[in-house]
N, C-alpha and C. Protein backbone atom coordinates (compact mmCIF):
# COMPACT_ATOMS: atom_id res chain seq x y z
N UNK A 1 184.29 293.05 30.06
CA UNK A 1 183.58 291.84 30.41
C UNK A 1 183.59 290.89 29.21
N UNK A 2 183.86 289.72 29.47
CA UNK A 2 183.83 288.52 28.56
C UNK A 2 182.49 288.23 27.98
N UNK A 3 181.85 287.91 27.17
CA UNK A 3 180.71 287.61 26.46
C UNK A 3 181.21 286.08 25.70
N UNK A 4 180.97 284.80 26.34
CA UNK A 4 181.27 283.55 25.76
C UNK A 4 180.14 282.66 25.54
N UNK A 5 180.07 282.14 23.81
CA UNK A 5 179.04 281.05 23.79
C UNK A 5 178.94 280.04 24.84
N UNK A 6 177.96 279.66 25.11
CA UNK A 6 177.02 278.90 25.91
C UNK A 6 178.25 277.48 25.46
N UNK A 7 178.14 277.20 24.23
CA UNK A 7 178.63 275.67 23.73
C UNK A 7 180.32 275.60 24.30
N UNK A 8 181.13 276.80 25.29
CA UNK A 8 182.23 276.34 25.97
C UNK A 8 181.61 275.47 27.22
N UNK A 9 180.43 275.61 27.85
CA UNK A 9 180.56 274.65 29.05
C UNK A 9 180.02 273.70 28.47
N UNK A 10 179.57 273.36 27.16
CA UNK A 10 179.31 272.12 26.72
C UNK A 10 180.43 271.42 26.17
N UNK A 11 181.29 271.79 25.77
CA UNK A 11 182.69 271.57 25.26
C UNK A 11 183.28 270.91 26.39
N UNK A 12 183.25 271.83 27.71
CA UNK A 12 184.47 271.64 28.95
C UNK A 12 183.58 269.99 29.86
N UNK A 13 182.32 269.70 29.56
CA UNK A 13 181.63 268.39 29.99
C UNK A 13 181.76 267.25 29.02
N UNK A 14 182.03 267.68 27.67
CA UNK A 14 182.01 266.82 26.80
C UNK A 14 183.65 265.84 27.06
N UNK A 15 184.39 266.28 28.00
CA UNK A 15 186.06 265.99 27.97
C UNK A 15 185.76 265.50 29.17
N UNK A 16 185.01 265.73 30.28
CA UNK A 16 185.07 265.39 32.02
C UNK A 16 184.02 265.35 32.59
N UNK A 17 183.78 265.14 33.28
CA UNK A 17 183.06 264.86 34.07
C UNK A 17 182.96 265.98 35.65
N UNK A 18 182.05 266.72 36.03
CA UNK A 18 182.83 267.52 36.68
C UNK A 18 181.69 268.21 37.77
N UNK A 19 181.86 268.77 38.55
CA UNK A 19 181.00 269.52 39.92
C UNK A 19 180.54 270.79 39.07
N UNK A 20 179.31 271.26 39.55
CA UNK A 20 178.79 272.82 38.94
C UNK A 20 179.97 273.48 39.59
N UNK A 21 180.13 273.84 40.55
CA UNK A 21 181.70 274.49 41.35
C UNK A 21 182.65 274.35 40.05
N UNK A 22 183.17 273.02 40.23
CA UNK A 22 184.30 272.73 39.00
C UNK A 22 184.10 273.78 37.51
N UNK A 23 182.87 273.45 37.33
CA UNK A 23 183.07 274.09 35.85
C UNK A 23 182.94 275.58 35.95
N UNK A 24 182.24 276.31 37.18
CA UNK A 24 182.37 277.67 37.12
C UNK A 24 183.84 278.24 37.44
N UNK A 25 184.52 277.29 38.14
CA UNK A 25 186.18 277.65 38.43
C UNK A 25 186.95 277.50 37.05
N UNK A 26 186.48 276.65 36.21
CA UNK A 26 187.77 276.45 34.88
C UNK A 26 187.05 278.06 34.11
N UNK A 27 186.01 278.23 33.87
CA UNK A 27 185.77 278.87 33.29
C UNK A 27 186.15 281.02 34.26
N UNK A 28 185.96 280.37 34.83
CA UNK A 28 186.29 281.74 35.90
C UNK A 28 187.76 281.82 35.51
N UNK A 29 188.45 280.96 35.22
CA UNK A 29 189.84 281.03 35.27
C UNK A 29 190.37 281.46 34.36
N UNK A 30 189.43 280.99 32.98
CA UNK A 30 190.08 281.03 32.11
C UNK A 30 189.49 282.71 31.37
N UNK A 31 188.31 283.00 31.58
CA UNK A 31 187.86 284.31 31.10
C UNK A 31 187.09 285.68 31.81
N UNK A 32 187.51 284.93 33.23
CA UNK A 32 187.34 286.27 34.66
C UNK A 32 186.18 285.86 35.56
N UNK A 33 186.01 286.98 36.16
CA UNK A 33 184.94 286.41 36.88
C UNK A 33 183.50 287.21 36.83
N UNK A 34 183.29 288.11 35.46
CA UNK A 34 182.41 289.12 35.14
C UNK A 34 182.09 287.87 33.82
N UNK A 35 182.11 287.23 33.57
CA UNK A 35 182.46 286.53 32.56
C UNK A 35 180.69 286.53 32.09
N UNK A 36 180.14 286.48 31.20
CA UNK A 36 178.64 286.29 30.36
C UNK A 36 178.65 285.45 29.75
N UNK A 37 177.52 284.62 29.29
CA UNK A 37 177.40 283.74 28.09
C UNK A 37 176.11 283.90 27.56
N UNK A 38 175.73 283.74 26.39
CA UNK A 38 175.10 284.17 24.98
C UNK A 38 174.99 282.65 24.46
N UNK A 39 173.71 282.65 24.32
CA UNK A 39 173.36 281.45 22.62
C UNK A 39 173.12 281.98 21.52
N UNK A 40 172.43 281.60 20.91
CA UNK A 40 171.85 281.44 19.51
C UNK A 40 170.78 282.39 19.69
N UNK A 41 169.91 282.38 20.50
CA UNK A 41 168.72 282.79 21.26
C UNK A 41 168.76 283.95 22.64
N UNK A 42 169.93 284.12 22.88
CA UNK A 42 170.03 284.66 24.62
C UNK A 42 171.36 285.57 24.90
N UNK A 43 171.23 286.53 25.34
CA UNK A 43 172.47 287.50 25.63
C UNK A 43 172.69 287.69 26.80
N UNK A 44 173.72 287.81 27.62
CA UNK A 44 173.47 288.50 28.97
C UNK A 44 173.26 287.76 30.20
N UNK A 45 173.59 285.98 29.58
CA UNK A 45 173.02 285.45 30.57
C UNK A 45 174.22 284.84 31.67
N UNK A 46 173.75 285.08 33.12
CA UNK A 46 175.12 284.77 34.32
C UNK A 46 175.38 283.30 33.92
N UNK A 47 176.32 282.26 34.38
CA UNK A 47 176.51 280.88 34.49
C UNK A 47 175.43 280.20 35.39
N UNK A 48 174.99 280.65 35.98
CA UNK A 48 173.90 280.03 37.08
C UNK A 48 172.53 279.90 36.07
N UNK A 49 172.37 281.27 35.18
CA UNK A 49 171.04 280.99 34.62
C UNK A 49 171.90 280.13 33.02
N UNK A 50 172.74 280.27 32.58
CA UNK A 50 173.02 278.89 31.37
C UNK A 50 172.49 277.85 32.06
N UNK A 51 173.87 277.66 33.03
CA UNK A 51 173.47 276.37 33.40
C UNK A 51 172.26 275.47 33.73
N UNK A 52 171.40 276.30 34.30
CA UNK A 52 169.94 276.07 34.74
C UNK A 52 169.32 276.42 32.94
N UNK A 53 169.72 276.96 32.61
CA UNK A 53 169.04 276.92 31.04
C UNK A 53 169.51 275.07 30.28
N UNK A 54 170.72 274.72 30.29
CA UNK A 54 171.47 273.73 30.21
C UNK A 54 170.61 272.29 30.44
N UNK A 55 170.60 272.41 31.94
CA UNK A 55 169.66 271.54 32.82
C UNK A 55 168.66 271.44 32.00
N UNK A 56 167.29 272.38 31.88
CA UNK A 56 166.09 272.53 32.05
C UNK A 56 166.36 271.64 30.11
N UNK A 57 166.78 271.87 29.24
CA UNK A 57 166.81 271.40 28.00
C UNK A 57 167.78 270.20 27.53
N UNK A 58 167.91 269.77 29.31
CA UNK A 58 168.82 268.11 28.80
C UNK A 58 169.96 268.37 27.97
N UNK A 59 170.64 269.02 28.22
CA UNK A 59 171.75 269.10 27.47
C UNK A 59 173.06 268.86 28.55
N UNK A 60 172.60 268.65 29.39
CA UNK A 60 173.70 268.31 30.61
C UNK A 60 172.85 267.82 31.24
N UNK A 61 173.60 266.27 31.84
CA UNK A 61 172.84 265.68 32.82
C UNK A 61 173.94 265.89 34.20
N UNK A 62 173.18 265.30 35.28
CA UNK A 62 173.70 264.85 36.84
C UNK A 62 173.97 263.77 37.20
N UNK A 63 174.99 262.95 37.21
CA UNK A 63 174.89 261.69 38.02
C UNK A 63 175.84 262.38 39.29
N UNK A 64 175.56 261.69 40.81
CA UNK A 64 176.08 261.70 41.81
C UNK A 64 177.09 262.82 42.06
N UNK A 65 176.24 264.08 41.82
CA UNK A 65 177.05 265.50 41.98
C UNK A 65 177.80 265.96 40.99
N UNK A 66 177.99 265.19 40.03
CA UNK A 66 178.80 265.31 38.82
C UNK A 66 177.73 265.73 37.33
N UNK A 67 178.14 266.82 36.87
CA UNK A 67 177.67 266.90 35.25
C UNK A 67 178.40 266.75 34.04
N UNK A 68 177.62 266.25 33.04
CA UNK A 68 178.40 265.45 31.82
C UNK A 68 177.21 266.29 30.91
N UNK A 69 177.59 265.85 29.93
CA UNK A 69 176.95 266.53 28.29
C UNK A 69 176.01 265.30 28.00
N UNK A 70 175.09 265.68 27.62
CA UNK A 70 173.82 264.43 27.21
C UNK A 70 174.08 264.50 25.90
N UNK A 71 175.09 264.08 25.32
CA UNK A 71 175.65 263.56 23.90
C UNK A 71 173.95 263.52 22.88
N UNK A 72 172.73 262.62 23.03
CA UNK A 72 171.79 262.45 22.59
C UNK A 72 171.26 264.11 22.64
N UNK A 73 171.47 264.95 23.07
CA UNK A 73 171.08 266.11 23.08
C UNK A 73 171.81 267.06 22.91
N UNK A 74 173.39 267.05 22.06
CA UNK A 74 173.87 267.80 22.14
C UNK A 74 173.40 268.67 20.42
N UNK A 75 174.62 270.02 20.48
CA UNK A 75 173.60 271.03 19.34
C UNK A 75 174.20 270.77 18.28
N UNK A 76 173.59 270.71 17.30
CA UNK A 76 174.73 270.33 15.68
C UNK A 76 175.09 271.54 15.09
């Protein structure tokens, strides 16, 4: 099983613009579909709970079905 920082789906919004679908498919693609992600803070966590982790701390916004990186909130 893959274990990938959190800051690749911030990476893959920071370039596009894209559907929650969209970004679980590039990333499904690129490192399986058992795939995990880990912060700084968090181990173990599915793409559904990042992402909703993501959301909940403005670090990705929504316009019209589409998510982008909230640049003003991104991590240094």
């Amino acid at each position: 099983m893959n274990n990938v920082h959190g800051h690749k789906i911030l990476e893959i919004l920071s370039e596009k613009t894209l559907t929650r679908d969209e970004v679980r498919k590039e990333l499904t693609e690129e490192f399986g579909e058992n795939v995990q992600f880990h912060t700084c803070h968090s181990e173990g966590l599915s793409f559904d709970e990042i992402f909703e982790f993501f959301i909940s701390k403005a670090k990705i916004t929504v316009i019209d079905g589409k998510y982008s990186i909230n640049a003003g909130n991104k991590c240094k």
